[in-house]
Protein backbone atom coordinates (compact mmCIF):
# COMPACT_ATOMS: atom_id res chain seq x y z
CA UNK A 1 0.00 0.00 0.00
CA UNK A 2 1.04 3.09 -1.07
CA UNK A 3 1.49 6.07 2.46
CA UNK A 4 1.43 9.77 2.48
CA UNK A 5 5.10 10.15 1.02
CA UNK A 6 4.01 8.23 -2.02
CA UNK A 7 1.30 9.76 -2.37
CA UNK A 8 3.02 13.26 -2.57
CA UNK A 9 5.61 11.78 -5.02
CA UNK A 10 3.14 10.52 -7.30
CA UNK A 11 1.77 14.23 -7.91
CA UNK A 12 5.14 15.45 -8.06
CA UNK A 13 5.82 12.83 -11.19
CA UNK A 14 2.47 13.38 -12.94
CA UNK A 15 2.85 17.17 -12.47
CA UNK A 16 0.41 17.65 -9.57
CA UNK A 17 0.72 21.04 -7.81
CA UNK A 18 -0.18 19.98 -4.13
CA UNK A 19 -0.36 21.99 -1.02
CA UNK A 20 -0.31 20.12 2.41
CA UNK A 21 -1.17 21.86 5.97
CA UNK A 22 -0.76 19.86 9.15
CA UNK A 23 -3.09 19.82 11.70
CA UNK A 24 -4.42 17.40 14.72
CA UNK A 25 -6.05 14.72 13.45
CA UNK A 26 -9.53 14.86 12.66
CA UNK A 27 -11.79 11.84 12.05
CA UNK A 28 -15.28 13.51 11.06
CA UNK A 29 -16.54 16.75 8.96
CA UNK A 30 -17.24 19.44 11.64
CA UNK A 31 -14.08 17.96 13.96
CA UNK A 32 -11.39 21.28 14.90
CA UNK A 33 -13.82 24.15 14.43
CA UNK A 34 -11.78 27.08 12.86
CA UNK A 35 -9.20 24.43 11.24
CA UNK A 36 -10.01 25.00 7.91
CA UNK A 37 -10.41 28.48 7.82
CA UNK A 38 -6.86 29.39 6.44
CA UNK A 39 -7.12 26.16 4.21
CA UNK A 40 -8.12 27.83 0.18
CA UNK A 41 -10.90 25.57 -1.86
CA UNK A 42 -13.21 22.95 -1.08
CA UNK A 43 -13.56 20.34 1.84
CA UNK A 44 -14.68 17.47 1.86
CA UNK A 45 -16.39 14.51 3.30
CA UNK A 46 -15.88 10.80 2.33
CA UNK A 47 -18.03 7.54 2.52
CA UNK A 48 -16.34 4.05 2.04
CA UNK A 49 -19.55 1.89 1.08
CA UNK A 50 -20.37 -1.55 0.34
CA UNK A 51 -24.02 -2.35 -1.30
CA UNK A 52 -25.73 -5.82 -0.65
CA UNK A 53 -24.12 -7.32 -3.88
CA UNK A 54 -21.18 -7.08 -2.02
CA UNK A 55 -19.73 -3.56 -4.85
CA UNK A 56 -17.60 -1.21 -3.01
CA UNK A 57 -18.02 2.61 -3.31
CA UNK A 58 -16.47 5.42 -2.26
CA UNK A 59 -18.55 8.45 -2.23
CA UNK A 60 -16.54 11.70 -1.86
CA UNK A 61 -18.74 15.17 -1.16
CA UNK A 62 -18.93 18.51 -0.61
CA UNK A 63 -18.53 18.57 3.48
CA UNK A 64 -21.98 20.32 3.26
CA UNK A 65 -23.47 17.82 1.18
CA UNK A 66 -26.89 16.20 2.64
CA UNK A 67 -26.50 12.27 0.90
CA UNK A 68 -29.50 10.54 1.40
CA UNK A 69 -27.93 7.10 1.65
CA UNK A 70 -31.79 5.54 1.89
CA UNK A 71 -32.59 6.36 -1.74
CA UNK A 72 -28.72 7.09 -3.03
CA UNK A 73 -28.78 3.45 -4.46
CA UNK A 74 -31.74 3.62 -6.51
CA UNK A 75 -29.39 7.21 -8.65
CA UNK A 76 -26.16 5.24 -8.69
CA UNK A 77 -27.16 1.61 -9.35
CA UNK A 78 -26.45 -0.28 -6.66
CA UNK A 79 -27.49 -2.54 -4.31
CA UNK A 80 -28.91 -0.76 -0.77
CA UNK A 81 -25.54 0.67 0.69
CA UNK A 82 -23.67 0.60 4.19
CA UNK A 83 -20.93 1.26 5.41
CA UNK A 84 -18.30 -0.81 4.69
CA UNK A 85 -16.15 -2.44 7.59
CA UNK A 86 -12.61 -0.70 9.05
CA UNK A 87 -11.17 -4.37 7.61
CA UNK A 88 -12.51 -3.70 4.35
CA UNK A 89 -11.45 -0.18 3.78
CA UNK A 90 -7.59 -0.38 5.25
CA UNK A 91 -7.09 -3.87 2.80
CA UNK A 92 -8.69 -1.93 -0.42
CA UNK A 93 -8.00 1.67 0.07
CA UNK A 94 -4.96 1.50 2.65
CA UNK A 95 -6.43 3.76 5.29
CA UNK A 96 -8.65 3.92 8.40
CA UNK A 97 -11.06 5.22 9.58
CA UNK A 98 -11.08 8.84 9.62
CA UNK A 99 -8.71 8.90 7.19
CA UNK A 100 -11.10 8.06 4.17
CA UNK A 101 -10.16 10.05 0.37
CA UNK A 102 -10.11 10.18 -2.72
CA UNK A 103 -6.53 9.73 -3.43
CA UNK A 104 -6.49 6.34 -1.38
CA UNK A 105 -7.90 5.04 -5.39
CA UNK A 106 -4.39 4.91 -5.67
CA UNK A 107 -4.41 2.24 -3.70
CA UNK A 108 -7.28 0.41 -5.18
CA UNK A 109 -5.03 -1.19 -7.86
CA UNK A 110 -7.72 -4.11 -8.56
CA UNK A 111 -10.00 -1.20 -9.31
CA UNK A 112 -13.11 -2.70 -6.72
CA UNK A 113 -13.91 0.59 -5.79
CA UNK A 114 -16.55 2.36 -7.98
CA UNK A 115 -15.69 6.24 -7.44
CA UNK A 116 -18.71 8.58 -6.66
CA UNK A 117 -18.33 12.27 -6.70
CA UNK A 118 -20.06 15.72 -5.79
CA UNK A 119 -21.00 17.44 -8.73
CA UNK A 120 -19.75 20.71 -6.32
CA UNK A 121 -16.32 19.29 -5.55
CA UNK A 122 -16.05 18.49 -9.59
CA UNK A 123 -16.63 22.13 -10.21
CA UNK A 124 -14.96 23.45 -7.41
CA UNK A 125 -11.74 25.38 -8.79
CA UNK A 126 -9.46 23.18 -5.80
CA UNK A 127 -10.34 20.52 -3.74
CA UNK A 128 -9.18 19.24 -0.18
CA UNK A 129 -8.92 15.72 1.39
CA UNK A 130 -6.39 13.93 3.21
CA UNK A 131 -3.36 12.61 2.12
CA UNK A 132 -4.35 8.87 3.48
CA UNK A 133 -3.96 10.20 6.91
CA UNK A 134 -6.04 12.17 8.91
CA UNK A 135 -2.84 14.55 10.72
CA UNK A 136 -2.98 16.79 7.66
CA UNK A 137 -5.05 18.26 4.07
CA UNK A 138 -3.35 18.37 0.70
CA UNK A 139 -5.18 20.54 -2.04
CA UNK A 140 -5.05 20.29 -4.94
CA UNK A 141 -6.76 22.26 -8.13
CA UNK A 142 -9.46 20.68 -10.24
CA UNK A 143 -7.13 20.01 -13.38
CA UNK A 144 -4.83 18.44 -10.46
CA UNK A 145 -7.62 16.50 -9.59
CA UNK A 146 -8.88 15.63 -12.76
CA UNK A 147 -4.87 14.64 -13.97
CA UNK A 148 -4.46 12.44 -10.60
CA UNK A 149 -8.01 10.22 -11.68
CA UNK A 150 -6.96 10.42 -15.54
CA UNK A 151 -3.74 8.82 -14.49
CA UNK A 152 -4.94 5.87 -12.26
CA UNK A 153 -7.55 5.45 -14.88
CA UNK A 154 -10.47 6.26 -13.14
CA UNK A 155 -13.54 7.72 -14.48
CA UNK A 156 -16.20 9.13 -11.68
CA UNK A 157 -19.83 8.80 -11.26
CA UNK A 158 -20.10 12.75 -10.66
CA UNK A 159 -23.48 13.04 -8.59
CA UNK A 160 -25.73 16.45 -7.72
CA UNK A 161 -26.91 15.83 -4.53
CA UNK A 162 -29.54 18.30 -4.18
CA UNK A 163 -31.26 16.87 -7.07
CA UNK A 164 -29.92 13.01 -6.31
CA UNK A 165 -29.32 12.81 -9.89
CA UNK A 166 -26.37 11.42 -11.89
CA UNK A 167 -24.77 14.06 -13.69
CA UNK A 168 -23.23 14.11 -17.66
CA UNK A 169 -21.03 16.87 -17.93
CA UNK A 170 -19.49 18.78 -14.61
């Protein structure tokens, strides 16, 4: 599995500017009042999901977003979703708890995880989630973003959640 250092040399080779603040660690959106204030773009919350066919998911939101897990399955495809087991996550994704992101799909070499994200954080101009740990925040810009998924391949199911509908072009 791939760690934080890895992870910051991999956007180094594929030309990914990337800013990283430390900070306590935080395990849940609304955790550290005041600690993203100096921290520039978008934050975010993320959901590692399994549905009842056994398909993983990781669902990765605006931290404002309001997902409606009850009736998310029925605009993604899936079997009914829950959460998927601290076991689960740390042997496909390489992290724990509280440490959930988007850049752990670089650790998701066997591709299982299907990719879900905010049609707000696919607009958003830069983006923030941890670096597979939870003791800091990389950002990155959207073309960053967009040139880390292009390179491990990985196409995303870009969702509006106010509407709960699957999104074409964001």
């Amino acid at each position: 599995m791939k760690t934080r250092a890895d992870l910051l040399a991999f956007f180094d080779a594929q030309g990914i500017d990337h800013a990283t603040v430390e900070h306590q660690a935080v395990f849940r959106v609304g955790e550290a009042p005041g600690l993203k204030d100096d921290i520039e773009g978008a934050h975010t919350k993320n959901l590692f999901l399994k549905d009842a066919k056994g398909r993983l998911w990781l669902i990765s939101a605006h931290e404002h977003a309001r997902i409606d897990l009850k009736r998310l399955h029925t605009v993604i495809g899936s079997a009914r979703l829950s959460f998927g087991n601290a076991e689960l996550m740390e042997t496909t994704l390489g992290v724990t708890p509280g440490s959930v992101t988007a850049f752990a799909l670089i650790n998701d070499t066997a591709r299982a995880v299907t990719f879900v994200l905010d049609k707000t954080l696919a607009t958003a101009e830069r983006v923030n989630f941890h670096p597979l740990e939870n003791t800091a925040t990389t950002g990155v810009s959207k073309a960053g973003f967009r040139r880390f998924l292009a390179a491990l391949e990985i196409i995303p199911l870009v969702v509006d959640f106010a509407a709960m509908a699957v999104v074409e072009d964001a």
